[in-house]
PDB file of N, CA and C in Angstrom:
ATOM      1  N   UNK A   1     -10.183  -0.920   0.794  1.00  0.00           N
ATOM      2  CA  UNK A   1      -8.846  -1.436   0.615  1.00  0.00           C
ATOM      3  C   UNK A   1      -8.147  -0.740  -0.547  1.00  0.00           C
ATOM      4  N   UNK A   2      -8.979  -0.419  -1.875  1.00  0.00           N
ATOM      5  CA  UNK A   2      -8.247  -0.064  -2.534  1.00  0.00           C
ATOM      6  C   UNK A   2      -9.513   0.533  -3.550  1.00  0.00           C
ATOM      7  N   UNK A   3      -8.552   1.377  -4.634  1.00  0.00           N
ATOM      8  CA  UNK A   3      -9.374   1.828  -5.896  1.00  0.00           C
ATOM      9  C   UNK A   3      -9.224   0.551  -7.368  1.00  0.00           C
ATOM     10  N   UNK A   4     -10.612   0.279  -7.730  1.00  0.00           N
ATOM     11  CA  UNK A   4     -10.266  -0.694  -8.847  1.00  0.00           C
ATOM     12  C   UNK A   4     -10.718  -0.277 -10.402  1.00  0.00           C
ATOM     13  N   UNK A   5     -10.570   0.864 -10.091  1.00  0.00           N
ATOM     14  CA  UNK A   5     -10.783   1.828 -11.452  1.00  0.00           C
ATOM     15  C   UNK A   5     -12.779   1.761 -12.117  1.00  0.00           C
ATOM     16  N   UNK A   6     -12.992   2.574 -12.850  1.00  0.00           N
ATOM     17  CA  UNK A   6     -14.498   2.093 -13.193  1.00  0.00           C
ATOM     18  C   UNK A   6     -15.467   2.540 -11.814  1.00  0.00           C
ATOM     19  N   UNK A   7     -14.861   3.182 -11.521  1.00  0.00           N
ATOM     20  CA  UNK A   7     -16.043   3.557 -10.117  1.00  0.00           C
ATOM     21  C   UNK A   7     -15.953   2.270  -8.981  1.00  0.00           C
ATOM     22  N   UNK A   8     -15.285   1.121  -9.419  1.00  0.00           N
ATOM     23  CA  UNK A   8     -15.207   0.241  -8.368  1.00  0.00           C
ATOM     24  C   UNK A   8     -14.102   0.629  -7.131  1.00  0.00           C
ATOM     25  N   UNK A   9     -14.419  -0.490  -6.187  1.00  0.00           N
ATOM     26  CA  UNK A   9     -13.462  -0.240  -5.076  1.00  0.00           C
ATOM     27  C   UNK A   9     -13.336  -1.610  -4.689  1.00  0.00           C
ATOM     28  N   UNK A  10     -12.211  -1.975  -3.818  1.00  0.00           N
ATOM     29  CA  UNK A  10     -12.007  -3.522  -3.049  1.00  0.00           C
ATOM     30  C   UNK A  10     -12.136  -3.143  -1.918  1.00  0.00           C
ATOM     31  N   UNK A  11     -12.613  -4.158  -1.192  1.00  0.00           N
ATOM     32  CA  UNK A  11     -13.462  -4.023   0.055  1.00  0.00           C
ATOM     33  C   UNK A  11     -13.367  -5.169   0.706  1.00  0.00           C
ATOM     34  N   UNK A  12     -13.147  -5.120   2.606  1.00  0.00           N
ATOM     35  CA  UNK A  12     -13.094  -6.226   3.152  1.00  0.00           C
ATOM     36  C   UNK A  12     -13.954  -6.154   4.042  1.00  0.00           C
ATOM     37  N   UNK A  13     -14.590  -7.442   3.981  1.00  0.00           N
ATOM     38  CA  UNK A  13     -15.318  -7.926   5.574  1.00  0.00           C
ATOM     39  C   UNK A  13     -14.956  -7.488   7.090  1.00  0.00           C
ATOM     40  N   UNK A  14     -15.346  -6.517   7.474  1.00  0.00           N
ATOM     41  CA  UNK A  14     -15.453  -6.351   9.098  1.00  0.00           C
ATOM     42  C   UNK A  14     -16.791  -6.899   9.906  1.00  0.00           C
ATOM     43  N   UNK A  15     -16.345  -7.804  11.093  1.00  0.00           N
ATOM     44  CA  UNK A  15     -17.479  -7.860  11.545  1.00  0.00           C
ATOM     45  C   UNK A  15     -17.102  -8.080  12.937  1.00  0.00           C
ATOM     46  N   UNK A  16     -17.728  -7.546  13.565  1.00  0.00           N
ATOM     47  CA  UNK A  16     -17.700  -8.112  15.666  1.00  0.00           C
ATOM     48  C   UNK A  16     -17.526  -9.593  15.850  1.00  0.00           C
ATOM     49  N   UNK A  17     -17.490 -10.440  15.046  1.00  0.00           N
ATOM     50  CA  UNK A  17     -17.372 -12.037  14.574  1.00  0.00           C
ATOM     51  C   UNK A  17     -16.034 -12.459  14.680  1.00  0.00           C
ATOM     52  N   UNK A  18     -15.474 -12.899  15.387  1.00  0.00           N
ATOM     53  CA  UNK A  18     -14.319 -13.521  15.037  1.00  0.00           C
ATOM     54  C   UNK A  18     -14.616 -14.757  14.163  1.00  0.00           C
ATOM     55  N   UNK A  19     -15.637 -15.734  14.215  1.00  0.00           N
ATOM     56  CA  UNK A  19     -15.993 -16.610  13.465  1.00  0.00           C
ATOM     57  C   UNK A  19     -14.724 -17.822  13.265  1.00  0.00           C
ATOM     58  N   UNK A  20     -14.093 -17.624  14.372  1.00  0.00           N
ATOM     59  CA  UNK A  20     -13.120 -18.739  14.726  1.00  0.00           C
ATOM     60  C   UNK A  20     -11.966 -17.937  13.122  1.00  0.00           C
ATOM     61  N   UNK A  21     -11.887 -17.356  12.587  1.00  0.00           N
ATOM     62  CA  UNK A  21     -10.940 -17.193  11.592  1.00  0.00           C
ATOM     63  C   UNK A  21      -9.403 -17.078  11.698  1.00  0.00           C
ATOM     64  N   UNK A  22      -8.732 -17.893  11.536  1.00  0.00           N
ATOM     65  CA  UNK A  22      -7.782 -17.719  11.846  1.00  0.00           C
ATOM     66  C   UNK A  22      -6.280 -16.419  11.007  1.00  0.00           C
ATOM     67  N   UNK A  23      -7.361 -15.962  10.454  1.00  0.00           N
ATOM     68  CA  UNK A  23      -5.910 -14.852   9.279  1.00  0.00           C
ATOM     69  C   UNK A  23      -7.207 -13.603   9.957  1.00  0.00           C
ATOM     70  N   UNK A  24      -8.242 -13.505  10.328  1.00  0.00           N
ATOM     71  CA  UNK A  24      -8.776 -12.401  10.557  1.00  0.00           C
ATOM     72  C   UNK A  24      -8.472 -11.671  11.011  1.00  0.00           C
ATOM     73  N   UNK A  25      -7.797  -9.946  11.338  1.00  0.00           N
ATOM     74  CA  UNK A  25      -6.899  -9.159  11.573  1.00  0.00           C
ATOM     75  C   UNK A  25      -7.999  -8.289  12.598  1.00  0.00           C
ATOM     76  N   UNK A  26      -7.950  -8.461  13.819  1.00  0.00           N
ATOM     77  CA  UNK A  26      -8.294  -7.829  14.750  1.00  0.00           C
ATOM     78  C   UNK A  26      -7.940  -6.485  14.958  1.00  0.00           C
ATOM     79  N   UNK A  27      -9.095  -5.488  15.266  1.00  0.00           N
ATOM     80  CA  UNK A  27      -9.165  -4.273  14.865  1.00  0.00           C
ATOM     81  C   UNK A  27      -9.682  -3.420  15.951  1.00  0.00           C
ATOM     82  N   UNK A  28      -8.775  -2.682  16.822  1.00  0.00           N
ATOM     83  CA  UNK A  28      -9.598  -2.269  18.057  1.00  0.00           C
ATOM     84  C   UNK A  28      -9.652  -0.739  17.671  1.00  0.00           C
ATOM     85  N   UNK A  29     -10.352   0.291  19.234  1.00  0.00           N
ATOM     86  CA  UNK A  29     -10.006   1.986  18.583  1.00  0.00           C
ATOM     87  C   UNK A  29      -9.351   2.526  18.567  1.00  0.00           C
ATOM     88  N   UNK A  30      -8.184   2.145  18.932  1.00  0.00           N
ATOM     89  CA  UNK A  30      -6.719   2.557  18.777  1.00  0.00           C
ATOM     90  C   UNK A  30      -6.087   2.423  16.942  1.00  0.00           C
ATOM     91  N   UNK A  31      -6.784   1.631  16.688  1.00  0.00           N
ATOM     92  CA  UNK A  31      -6.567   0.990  14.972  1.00  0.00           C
ATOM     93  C   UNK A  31      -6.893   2.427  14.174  1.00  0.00           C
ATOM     94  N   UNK A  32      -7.517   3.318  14.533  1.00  0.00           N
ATOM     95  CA  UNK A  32      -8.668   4.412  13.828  1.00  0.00           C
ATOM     96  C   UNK A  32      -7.877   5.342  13.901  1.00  0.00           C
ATOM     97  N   UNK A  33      -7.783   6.079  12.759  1.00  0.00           N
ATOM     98  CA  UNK A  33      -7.275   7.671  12.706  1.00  0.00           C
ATOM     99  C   UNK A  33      -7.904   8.481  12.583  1.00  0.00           C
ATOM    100  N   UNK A  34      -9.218   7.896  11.887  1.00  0.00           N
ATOM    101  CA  UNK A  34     -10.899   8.950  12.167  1.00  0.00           C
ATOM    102  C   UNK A  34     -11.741   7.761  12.497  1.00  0.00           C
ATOM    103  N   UNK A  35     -12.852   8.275  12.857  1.00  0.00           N
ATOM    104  CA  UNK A  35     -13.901   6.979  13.823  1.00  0.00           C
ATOM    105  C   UNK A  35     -13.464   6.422  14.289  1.00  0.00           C
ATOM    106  N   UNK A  36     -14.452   5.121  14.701  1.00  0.00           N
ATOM    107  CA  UNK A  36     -14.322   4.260  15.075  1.00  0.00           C
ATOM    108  C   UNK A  36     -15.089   3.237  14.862  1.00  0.00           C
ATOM    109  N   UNK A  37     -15.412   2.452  15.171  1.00  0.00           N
ATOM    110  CA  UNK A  37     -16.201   1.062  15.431  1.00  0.00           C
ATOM    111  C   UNK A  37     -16.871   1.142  16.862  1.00  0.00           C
ATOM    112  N   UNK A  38     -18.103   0.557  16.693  1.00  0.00           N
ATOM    113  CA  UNK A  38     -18.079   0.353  18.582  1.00  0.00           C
ATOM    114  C   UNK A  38     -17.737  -0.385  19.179  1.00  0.00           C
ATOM    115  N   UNK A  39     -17.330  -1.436  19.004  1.00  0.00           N
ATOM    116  CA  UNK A  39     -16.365  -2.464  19.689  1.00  0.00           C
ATOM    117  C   UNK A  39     -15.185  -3.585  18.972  1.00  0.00           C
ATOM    118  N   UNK A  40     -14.355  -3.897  19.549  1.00  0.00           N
ATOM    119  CA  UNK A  40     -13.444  -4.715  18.710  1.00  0.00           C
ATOM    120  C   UNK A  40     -13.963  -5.275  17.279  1.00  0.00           C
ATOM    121  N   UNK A  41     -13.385  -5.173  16.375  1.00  0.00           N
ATOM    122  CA  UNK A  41     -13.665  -6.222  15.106  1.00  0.00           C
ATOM    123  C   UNK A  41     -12.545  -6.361  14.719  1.00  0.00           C
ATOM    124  N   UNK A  42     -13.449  -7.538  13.558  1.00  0.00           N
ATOM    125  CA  UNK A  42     -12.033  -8.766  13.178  1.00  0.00           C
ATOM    126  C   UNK A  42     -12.378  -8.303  11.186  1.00  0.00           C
ATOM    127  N   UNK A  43     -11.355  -7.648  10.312  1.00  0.00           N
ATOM    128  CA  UNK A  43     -11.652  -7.681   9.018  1.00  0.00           C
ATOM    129  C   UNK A  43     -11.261  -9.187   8.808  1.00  0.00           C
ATOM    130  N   UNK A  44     -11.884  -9.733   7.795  1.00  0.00           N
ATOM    131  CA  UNK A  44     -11.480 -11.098   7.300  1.00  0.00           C
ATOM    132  C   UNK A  44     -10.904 -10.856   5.989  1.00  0.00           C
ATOM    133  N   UNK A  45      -9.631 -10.846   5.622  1.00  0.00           N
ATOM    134  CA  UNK A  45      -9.123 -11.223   4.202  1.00  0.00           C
ATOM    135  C   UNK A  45      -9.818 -12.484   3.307  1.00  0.00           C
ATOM    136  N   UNK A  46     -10.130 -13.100   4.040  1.00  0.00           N
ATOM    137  CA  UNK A  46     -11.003 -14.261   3.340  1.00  0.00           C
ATOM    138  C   UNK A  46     -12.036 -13.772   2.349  1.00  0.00           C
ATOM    139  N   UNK A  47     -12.690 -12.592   2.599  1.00  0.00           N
ATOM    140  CA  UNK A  47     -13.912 -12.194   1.937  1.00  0.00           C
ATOM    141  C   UNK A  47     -13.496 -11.032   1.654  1.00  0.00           C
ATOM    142  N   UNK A  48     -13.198 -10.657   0.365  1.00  0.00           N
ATOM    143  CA  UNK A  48     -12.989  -9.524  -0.173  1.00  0.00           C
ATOM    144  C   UNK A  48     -14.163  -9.804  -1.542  1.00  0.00           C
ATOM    145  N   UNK A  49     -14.099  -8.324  -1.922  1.00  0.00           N
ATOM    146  CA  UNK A  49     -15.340  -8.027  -2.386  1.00  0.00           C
ATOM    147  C   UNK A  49     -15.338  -6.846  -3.430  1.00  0.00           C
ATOM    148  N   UNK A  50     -16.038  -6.862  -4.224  1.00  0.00           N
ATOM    149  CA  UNK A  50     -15.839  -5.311  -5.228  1.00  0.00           C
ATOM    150  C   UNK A  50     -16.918  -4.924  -5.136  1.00  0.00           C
ATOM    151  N   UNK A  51     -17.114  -3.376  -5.154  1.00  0.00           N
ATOM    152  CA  UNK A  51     -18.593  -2.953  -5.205  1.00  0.00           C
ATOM    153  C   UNK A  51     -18.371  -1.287  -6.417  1.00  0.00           C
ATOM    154  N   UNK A  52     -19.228  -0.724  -6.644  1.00  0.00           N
ATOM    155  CA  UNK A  52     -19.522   0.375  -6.946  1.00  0.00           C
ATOM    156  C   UNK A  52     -19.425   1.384  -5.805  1.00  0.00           C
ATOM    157  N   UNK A  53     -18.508   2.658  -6.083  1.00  0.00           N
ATOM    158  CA  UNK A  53     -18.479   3.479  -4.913  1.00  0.00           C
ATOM    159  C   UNK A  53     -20.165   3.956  -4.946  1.00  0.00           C
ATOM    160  N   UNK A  54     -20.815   4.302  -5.685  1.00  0.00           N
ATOM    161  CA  UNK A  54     -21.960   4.644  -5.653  1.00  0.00           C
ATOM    162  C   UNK A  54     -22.722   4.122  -3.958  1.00  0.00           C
ATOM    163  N   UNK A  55     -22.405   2.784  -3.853  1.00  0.00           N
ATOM    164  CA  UNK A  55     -23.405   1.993  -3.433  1.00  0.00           C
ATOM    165  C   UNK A  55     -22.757   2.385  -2.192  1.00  0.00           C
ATOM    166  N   UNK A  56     -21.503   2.727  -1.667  1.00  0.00           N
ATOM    167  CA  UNK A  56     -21.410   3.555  -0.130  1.00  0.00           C
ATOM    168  C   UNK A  56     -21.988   4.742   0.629  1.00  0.00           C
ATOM    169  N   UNK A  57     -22.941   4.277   1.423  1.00  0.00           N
ATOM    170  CA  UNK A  57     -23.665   5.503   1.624  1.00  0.00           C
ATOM    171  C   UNK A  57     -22.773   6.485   2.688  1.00  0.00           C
ATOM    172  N   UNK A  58     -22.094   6.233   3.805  1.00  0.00           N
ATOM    173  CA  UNK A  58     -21.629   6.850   4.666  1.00  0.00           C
ATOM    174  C   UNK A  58     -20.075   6.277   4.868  1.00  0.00           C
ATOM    175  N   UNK A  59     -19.248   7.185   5.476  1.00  0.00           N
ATOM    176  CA  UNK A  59     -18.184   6.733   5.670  1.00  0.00           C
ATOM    177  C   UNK A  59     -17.986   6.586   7.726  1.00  0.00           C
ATOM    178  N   UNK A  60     -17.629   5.455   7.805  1.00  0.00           N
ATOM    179  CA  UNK A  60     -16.891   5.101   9.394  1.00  0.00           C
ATOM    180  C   UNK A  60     -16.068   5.347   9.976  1.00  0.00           C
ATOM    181  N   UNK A  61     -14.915   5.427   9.517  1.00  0.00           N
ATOM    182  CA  UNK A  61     -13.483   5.406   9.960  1.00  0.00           C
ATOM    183  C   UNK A  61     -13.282   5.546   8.627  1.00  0.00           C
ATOM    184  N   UNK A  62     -11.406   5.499   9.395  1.00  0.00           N
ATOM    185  CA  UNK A  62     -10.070   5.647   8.170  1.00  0.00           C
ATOM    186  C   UNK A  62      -9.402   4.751   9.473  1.00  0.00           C
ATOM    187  N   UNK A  63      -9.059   3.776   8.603  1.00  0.00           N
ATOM    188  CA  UNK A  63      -7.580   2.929   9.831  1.00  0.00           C
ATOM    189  C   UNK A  63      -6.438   3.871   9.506  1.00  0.00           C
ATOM    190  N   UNK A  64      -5.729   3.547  10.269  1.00  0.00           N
ATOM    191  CA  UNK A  64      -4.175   4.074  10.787  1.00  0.00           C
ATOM    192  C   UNK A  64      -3.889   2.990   9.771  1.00  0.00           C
ATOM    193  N   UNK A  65      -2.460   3.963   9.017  1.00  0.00           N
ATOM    194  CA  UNK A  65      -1.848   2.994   8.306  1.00  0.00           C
ATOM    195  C   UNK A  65      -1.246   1.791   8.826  1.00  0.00           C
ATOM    196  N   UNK A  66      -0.878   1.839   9.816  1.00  0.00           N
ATOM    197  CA  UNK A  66      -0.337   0.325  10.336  1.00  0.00           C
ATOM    198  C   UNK A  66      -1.305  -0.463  10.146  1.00  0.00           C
ATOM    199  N   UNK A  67      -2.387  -0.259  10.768  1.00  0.00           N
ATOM    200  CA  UNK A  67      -3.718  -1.249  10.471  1.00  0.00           C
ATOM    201  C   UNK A  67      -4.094  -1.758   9.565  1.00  0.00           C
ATOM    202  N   UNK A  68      -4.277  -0.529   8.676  1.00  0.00           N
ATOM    203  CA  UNK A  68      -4.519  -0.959   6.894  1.00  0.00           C
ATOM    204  C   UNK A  68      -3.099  -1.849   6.510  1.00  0.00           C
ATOM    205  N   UNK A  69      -2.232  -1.553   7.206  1.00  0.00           N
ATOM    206  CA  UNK A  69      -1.304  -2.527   6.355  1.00  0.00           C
ATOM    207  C   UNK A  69      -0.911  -4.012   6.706  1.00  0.00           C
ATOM    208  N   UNK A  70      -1.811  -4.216   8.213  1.00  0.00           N
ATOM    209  CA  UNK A  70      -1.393  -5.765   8.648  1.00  0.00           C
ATOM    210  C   UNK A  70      -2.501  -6.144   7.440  1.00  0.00           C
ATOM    211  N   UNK A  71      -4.004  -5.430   7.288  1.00  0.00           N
ATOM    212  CA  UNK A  71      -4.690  -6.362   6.615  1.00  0.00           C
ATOM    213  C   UNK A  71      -4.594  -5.945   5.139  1.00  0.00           C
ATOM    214  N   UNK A  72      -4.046  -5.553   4.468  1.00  0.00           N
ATOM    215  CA  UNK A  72      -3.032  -5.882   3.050  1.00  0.00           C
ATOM    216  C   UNK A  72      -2.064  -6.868   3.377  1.00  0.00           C
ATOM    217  N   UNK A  73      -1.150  -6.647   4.165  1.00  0.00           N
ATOM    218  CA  UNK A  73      -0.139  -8.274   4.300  1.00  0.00           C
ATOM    219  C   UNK A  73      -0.813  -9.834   4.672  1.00  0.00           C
ATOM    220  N   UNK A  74      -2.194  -9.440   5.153  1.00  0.00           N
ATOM    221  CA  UNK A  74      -2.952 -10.791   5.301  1.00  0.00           C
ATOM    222  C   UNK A  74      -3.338 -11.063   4.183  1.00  0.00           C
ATOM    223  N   UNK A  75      -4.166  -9.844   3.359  1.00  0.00           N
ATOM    224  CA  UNK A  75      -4.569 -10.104   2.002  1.00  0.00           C
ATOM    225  C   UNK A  75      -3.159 -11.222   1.103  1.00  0.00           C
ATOM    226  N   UNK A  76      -1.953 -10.415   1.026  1.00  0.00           N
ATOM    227  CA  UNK A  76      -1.497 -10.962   0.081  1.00  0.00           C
ATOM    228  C   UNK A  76      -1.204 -12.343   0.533  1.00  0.00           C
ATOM    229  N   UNK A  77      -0.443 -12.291   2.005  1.00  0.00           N
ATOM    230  CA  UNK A  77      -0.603 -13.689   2.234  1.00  0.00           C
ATOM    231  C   UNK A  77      -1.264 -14.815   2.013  1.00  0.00           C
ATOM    232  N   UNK A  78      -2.498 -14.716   2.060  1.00  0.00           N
ATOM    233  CA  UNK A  78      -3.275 -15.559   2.073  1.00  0.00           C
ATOM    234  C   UNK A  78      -3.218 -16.127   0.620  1.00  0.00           C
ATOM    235  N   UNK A  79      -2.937 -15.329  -0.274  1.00  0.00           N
ATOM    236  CA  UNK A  79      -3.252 -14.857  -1.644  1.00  0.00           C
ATOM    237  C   UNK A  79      -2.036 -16.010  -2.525  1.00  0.00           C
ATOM    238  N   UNK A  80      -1.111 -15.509  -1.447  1.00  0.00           N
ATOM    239  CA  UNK A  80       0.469 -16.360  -2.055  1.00  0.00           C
ATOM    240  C   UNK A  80       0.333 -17.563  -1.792  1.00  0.00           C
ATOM    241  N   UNK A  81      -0.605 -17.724   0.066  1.00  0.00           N
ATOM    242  CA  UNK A  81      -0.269 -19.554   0.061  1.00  0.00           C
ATOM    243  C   UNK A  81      -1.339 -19.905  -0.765  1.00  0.00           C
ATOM    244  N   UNK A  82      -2.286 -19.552  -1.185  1.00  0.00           N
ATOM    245  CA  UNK A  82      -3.332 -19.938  -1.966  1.00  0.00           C
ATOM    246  C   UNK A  82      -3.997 -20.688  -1.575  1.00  0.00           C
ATOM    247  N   UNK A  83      -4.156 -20.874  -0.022  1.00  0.00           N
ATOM    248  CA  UNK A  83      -5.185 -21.296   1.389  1.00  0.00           C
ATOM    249  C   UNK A  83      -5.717 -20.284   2.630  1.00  0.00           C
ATOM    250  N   UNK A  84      -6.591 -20.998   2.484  1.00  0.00           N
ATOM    251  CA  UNK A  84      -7.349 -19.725   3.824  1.00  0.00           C
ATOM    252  C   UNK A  84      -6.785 -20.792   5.566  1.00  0.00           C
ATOM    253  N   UNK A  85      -6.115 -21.518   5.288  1.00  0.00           N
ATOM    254  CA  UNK A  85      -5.546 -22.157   6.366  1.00  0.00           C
ATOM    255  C   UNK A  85      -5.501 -23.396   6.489  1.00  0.00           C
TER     256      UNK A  85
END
């Protein structure tokens, strides 16, 4: 999602799970400007995450900016109502 300076990065949950979520931003291979996924997934804004770039071993994809940007507008959304629903 983003750079958080310090070698960190922000990072969201993708998973083949819809997990009933209702802000989860569905992600098919049309979403991809490199890779892909192998089948539909849902990123969840709900679970964001910081890690060390270190700790990425391989890269998957790159979303299409449209993509990356419904799930930044879910991020902030969610962020503003200050409920996950």
């Amino acid at each position: 999602m983003a750079t958080a300076g310090f070698g960190d990065v922000v990072l969201c949950q993708i998973t083949s799970n819809p997990y009933s979520d209702a802000i989860a931003v569905e992600l098919t291979l049309d979403d991809f400007a490199e890779g892909s996924l192998r089948r539909i997934s849902y990123a969840r804004p709900g679970k964001l995450f910081t890690a060390d770039r270190t700790l990425i071993r391989r890269r998957i994809g790159e979303l299409r900016p449209e993509a990356h940007g419904r799930v930044v507008n879910r991020v902030v959304a969610l962020i503003r109502s200050g409920t996950s629903g």
